[in-house]
Protein backbone atom coordinates (compact mmCIF):
# COMPACT_ATOMS: atom_id res chain seq x y z
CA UNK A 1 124.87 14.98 29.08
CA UNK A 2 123.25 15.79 25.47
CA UNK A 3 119.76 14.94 25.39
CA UNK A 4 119.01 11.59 23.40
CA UNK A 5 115.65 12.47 20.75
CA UNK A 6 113.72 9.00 20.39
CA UNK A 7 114.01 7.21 17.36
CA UNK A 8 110.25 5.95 17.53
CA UNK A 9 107.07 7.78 19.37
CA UNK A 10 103.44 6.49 19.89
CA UNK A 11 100.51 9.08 19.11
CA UNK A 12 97.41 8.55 21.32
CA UNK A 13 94.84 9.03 18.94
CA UNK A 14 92.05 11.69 20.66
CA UNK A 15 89.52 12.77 18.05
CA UNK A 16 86.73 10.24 18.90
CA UNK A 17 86.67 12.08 22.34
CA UNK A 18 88.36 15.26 22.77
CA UNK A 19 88.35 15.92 18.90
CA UNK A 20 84.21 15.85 18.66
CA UNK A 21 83.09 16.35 22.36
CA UNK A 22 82.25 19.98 21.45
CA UNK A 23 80.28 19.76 17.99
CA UNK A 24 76.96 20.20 17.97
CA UNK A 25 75.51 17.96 15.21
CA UNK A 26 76.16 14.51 16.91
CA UNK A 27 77.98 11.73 14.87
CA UNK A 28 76.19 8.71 14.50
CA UNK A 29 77.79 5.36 16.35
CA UNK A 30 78.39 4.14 13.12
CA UNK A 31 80.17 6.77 11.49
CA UNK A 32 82.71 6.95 14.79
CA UNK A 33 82.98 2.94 14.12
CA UNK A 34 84.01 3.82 10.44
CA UNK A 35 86.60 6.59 11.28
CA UNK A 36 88.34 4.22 14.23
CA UNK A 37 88.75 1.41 11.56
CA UNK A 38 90.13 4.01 8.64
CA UNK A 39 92.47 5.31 11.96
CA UNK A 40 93.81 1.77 12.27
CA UNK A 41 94.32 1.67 8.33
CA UNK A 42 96.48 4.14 8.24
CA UNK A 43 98.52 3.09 11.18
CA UNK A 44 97.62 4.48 14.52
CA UNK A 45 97.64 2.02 17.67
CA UNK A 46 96.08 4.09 20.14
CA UNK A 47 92.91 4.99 19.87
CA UNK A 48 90.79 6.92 22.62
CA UNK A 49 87.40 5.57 21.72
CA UNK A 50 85.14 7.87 23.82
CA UNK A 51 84.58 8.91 27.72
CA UNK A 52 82.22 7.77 30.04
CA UNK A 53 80.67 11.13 30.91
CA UNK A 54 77.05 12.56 31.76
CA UNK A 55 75.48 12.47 28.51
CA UNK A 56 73.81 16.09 29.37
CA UNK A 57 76.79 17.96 30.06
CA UNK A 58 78.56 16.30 26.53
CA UNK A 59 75.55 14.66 24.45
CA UNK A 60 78.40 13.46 21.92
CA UNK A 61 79.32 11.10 24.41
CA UNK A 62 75.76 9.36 24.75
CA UNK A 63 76.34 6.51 22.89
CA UNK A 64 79.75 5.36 24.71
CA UNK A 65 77.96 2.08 25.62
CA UNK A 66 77.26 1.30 21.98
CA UNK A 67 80.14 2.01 20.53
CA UNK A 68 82.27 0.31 22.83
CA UNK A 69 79.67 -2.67 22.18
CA UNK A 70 79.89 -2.53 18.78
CA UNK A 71 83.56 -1.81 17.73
CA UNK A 72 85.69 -5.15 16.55
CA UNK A 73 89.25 -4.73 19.13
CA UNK A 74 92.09 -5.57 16.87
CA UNK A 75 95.01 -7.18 19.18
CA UNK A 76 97.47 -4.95 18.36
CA UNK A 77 95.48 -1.82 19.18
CA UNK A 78 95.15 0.00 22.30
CA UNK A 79 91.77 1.11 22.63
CA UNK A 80 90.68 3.46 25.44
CA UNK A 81 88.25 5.12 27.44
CA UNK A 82 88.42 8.85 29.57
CA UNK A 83 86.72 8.15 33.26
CA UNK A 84 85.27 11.05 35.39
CA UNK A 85 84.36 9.27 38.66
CA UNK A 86 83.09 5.54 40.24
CA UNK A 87 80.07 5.20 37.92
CA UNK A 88 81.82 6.30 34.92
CA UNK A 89 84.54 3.78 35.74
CA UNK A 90 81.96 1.24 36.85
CA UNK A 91 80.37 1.39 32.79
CA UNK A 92 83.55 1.27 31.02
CA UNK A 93 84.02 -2.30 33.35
CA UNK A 94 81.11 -3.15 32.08
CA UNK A 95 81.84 -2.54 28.39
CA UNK A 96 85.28 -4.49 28.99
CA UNK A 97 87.26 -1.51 28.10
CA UNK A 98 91.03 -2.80 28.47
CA UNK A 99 92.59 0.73 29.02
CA UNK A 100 91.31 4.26 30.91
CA UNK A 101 92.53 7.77 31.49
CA UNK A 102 91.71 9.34 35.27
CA UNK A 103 92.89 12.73 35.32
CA UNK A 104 92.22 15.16 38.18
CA UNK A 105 93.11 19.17 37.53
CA UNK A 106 95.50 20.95 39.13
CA UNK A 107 93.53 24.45 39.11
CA UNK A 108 90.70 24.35 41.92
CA UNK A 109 88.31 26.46 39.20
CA UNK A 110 88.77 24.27 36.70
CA UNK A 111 88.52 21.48 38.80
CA UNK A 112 84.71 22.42 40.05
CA UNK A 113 83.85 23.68 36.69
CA UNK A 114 84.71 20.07 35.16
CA UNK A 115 84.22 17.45 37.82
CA UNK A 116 82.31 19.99 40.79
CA UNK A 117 85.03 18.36 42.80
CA UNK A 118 87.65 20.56 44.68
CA UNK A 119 91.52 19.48 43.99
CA UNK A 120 91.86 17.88 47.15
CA UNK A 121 88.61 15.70 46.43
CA UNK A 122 89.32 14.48 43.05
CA UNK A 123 92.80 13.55 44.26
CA UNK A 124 91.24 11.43 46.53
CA UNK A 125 88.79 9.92 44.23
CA UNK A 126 91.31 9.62 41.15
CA UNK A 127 93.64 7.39 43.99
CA UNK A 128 90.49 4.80 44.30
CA UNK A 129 89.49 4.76 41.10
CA UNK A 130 92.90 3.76 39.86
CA UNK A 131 92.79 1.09 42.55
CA UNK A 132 89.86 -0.02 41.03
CA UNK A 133 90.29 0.33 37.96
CA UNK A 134 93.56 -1.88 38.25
CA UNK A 135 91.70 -4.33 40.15
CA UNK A 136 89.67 -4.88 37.00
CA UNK A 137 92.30 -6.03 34.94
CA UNK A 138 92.16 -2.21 33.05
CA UNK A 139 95.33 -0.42 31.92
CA UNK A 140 95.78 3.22 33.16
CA UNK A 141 97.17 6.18 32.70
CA UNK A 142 97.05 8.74 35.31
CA UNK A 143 96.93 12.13 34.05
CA UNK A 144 97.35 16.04 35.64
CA UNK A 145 95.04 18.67 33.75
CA UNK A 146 96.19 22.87 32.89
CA UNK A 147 99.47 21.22 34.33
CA UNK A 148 100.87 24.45 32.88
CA UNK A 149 98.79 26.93 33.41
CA UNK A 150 94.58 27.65 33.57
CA UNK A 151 92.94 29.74 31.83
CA UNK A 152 90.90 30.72 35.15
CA UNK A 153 93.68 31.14 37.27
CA UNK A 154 97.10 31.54 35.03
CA UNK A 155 100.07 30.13 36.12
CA UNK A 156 99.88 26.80 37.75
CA UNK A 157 102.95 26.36 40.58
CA UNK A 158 105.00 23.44 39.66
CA UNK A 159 105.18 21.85 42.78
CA UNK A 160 101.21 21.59 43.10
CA UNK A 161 101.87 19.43 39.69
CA UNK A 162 104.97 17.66 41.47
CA UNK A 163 102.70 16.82 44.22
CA UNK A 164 99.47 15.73 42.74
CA UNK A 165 101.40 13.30 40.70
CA UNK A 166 103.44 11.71 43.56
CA UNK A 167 100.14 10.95 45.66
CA UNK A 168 98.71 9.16 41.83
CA UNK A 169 102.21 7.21 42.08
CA UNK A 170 101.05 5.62 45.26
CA UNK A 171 98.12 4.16 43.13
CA UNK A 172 100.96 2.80 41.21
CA UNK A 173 99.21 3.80 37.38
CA UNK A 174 101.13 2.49 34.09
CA UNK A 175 101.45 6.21 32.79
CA UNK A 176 101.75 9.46 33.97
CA UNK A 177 99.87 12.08 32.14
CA UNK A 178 100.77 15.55 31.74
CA UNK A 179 97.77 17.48 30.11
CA UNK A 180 98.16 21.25 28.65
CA UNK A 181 94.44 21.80 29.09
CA UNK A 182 94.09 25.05 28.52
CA UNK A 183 96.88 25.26 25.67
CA UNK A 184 99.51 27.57 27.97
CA UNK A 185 102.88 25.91 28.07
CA UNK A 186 106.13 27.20 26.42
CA UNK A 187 108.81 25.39 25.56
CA UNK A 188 111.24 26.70 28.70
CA UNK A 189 108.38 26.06 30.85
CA UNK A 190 107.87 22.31 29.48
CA UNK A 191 111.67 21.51 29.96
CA UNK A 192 110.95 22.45 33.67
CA UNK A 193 107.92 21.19 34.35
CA UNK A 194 109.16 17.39 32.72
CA UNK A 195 112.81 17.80 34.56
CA UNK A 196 110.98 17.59 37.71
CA UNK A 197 108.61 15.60 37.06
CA UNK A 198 110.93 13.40 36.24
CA UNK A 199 112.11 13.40 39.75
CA UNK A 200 108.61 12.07 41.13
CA UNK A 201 108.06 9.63 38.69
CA UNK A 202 111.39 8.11 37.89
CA UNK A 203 111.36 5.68 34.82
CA UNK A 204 107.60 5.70 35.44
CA UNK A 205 106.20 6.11 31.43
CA UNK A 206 104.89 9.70 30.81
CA UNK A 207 103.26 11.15 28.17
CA UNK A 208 101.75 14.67 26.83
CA UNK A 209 98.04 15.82 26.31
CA UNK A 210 99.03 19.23 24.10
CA UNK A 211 96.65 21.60 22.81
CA UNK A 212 98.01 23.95 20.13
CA UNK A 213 95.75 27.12 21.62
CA UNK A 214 98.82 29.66 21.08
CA UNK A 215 100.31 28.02 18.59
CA UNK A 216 103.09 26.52 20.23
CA UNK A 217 101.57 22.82 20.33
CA UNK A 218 104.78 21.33 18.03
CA UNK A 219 107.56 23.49 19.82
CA UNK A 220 106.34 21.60 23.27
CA UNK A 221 106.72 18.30 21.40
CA UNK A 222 109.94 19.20 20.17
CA UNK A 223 110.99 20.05 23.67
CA UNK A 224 109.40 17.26 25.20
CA UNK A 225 111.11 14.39 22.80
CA UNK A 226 114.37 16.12 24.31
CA UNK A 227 113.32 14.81 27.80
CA UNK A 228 112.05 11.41 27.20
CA UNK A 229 108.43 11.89 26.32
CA UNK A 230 107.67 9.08 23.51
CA UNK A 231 103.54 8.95 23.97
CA UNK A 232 101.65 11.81 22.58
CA UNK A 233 98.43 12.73 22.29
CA UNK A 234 97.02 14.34 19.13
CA UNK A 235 93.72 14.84 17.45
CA UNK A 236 92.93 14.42 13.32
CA UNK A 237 92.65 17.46 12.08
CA UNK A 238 93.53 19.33 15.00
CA UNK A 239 89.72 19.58 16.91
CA UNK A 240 89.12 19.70 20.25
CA UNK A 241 88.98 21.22 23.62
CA UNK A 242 88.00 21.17 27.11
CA UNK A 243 84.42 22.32 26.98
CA UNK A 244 84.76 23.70 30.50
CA UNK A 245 87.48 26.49 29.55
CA UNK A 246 86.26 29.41 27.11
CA UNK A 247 89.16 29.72 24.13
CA UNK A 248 90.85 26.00 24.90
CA UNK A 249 90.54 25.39 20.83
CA UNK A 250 91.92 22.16 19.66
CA UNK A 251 94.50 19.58 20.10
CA UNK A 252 97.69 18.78 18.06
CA UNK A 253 96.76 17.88 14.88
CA UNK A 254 97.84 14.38 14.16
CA UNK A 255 98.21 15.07 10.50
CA UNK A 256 100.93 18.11 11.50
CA UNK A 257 102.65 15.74 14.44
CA UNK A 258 103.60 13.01 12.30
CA UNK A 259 104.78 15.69 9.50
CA UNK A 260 107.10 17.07 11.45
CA UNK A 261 108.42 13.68 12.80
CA UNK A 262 108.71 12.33 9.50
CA UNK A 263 110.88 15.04 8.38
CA UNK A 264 113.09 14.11 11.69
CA UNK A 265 113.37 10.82 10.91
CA UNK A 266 111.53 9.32 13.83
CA UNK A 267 109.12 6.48 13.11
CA UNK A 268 105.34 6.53 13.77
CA UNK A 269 104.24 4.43 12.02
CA UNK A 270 101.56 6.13 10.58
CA UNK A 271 100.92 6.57 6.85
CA UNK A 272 100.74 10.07 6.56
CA UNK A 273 98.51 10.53 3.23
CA UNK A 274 96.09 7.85 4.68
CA UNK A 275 95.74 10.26 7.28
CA UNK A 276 95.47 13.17 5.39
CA UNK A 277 92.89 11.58 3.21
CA UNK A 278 91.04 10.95 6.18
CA UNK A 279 91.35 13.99 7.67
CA UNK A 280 89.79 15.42 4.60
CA UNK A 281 86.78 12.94 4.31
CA UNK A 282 86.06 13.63 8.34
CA UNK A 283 86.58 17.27 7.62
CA UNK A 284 83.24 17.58 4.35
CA UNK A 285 81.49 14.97 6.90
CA UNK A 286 81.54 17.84 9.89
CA UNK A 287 80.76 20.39 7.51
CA UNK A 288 84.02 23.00 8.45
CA UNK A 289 87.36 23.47 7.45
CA UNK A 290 89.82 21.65 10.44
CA UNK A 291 92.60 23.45 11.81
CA UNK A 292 95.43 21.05 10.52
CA UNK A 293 97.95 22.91 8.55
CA UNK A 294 99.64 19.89 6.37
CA UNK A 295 96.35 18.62 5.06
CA UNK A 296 95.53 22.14 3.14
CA UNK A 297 98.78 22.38 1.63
């Protein structure tokens, strides 16, 4: 059976909280409230907003609170928040945030260098917090970190992946999240990875958390549109990465993902020279040049 590519795909836009989570000068709550509403101008519809996370370990996140407080929620936006255990959870209920990302790791280094939770403990924990999280009314999407591959401890066996996700099933989450955390997957690897995936989750939703670390960020997406993936998430300008794993440089650029979909003739949505003019703004605002290749042509 030939493989059906989407005529329309959602971006899941990250740069308010993977894209800055590493930069040093920290961006004032009003400058973040600025860039979501240009982000909405130009067309995006999902928005990661920030994560609820120990302010020492990533100061840019301090102000999640605020921000969340202070932003005006268009209806026809999904706006989001990244939760790393019950109190994190707990604030983003309190700052009526309508949609959250749990994600455990499927490398037991990683996992105790990011959450100081072994594997089998964050499963645990990511299985009540979705619960919970449900309970409140919240969206979620459950998500699998260096689902292929860790920088720590290289290849990551597929059924470990298969298996983490079928116990988050059981919590019954809207989406299943596949994250390349550590920027490792190849396109072979992604067709095999999502094939059997595909198995656990059935028509489940899933989407992909790509980082473009080798370069091969776009050939995964290509790959991945092959197999049903229509979510994905991207960052402007291409920042990011985990701050937990040494060489994990940025996410998809936005900019470059809806370039290449444009010139396939799948819909986004997204105006891409709003973005780019964005991009460009944000870019002289942080002071460096962003990794995006379409917005320095």
């Amino acid at each position: 059976m030939k493989n059906i590519i989407p005529q329309e795909v959602t971006l899941h836009e990250v740069v308010l909280r993977d894209g800055i989570q590493n930069e040093k000068n920290i961006i004032p709550t009003e400058e973040k409230i600025k860039l979501i509403n240009k982000l909405i101008d130009c067309g995006l519809r999902r928005i990661e907003v920030s994560s609820f996370v120990n302010p020492r370990f990533v100061p840019q996140m301090a102000d999640s609170e605020d921000l969340w407080n202070k932003i005006e929620r268009k209806k026809d936006v999904l706006y989001s928040a990244l939760i790393l255990g019950e109190k994190s959870l707990d604030r983003a209920i309190h700052c009526h945030v309508p949609h959250v990302g749990i994600f455990l790791s499927a490398s037991e280094t990683h996992s105790l260098k990011n959450s100081n939770r072994s594997v089998s403990e964050a499963k645990k924990e990511a299985i009540v917090l979705i619960e919970k999280a449900k309970s409140a009314g919240m969206g979620v999407r459950a998500g699998v970190m260096n689902a292929f591959g860790c920088a720590y401890e290289g290849k990551i066996p597929i059924e470990k992946v298969t298996n983490l996700i079928s116990n988050l099933v059981k919590a019954e989450p809207d989406e299943i999240c596949l994250a390349d955390t550590s920027g490792m997957a190849n396109p072979r690897q992604m067709r095999e990875v999502l094939k059997q995936v595909r198995e656990v989750v059935g028509d489940r939703t899933v989407s992909l958390h790509l980082h473009n670390t080798r370069g091969l960020g776009l050939a995964n997406v290509w790959e991945a549109l092959q197999h049903g993936v229509r979510i994905f998430d991207t960052s402007m300008g291409g920042l990011g990465g985990c701050p937990f794993i040494p060489g994990a440089r940025g996410n998809i650029a936005t900019e470059d993902t809806v370039h290449m979909l444009h010139e396939m003739g799948i819909k986004v949505g997204i105006d891409l020279n709003c973005l780019i003019n964005e991009s460009l703004c944000f870019e002289k605002f942080i002071g460096k040049e962003f990794p995006a290749m379409v917005s320095h042509l």
